[in-house]
C-alpha atoms as a PDB file:
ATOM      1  CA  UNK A   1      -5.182  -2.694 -23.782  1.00  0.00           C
ATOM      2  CA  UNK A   2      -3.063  -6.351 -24.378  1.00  0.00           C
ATOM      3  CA  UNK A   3      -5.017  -9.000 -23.048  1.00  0.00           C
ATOM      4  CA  UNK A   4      -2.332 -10.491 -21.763  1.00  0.00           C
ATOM      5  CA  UNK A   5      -2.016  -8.064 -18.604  1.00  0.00           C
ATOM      6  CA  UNK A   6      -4.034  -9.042 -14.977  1.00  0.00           C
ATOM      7  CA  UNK A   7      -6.886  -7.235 -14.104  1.00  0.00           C
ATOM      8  CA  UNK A   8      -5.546  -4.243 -12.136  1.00  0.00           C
ATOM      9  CA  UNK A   9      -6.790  -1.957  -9.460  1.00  0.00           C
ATOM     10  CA  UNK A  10      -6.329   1.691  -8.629  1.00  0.00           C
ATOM     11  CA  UNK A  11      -5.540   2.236  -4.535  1.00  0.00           C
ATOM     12  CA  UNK A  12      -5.721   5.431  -2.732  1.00  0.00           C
ATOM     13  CA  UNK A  13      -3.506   6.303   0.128  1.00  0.00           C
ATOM     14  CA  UNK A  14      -5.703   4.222   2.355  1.00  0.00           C
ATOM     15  CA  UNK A  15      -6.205   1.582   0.555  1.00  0.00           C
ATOM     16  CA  UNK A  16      -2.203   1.463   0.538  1.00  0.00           C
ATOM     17  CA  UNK A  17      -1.764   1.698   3.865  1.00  0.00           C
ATOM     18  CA  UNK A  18      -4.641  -0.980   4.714  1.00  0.00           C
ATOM     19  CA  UNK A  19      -2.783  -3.452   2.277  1.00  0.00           C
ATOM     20  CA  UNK A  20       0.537  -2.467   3.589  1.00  0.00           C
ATOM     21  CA  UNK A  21      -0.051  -2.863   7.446  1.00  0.00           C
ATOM     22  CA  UNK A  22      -3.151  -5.663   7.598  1.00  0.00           C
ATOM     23  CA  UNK A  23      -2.932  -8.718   5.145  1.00  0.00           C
ATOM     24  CA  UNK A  24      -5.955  -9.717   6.109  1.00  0.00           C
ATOM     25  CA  UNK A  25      -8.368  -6.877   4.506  1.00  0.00           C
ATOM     26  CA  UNK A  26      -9.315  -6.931   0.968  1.00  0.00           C
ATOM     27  CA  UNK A  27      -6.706  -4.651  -0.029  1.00  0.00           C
ATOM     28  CA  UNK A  28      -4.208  -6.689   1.471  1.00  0.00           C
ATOM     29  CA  UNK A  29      -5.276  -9.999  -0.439  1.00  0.00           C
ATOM     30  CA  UNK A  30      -4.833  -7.861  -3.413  1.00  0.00           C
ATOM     31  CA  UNK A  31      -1.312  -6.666  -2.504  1.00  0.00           C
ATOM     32  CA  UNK A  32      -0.341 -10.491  -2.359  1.00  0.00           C
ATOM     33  CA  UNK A  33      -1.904 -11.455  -5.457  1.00  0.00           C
ATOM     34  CA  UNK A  34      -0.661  -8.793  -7.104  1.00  0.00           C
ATOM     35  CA  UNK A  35       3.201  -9.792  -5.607  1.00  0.00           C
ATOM     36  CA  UNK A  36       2.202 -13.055  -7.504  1.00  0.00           C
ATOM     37  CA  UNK A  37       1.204 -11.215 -10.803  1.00  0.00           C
ATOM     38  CA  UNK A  38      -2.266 -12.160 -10.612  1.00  0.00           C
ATOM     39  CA  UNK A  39      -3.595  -8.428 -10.787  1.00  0.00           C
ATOM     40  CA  UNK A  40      -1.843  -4.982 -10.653  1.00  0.00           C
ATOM     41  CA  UNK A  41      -1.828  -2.123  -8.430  1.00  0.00           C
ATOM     42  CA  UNK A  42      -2.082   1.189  -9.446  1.00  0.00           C
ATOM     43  CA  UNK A  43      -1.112   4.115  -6.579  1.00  0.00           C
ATOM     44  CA  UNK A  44      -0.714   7.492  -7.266  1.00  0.00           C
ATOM     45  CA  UNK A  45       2.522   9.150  -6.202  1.00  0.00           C
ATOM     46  CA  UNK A  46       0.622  11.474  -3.674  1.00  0.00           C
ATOM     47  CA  UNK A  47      -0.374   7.959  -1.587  1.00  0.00           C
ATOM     48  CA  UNK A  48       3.485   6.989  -1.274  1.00  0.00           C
ATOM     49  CA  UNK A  49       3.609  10.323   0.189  1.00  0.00           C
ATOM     50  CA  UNK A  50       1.095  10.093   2.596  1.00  0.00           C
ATOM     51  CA  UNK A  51       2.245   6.495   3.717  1.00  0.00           C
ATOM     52  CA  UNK A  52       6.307   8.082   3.772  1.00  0.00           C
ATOM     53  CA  UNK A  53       4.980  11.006   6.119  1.00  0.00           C
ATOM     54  CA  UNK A  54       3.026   8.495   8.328  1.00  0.00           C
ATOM     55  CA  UNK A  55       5.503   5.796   8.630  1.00  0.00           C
ATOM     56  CA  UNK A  56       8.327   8.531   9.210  1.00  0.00           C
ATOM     57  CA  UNK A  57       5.772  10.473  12.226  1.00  0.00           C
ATOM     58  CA  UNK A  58       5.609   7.046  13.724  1.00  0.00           C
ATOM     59  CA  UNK A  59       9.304   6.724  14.026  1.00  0.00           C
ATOM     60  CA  UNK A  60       9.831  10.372  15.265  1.00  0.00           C
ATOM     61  CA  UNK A  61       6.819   9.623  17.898  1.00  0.00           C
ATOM     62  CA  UNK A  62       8.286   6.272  18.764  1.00  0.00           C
ATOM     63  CA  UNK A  63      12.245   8.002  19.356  1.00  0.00           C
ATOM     64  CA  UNK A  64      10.487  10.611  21.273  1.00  0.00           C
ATOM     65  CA  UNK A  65       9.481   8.196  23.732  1.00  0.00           C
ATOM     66  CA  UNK A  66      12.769   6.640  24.495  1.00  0.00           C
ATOM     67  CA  UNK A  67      14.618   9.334  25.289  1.00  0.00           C
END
């Protein structure tokens, strides 16, 4: 591995979706230092699923109501 890369860190889908939607948990202090290039993130494509269907149920929920 180079030595010149950050530390990095491997997040499941709820680590994702804790650093995504609450900055103040550990994973999202890591999603801001890693915006800063002080570590990486590593998510597997299956997480950005799970956070795309939740984020798009929310929405459908959320329309449902207002009509």
């Amino acid at each position: 591995m180079m030595e010149w890369r950050p530390k990095g860190y491997e997040f499941d889908t709820k680590n994702l979706v804790r650093a995504l939607f609450s900055e103040e948990t550990d994973e999202g202090k890591l999603l801001e230092a890693a915006a800063c290039g002080h570590v990486e993130i590593f998510v597997a494509p299956n997480a950005w699923s799970g956070v795309l269907w939740l984020i798009m149920n929310t929405l459908k929920v959320g329309y449902l109501n207002t009509k």
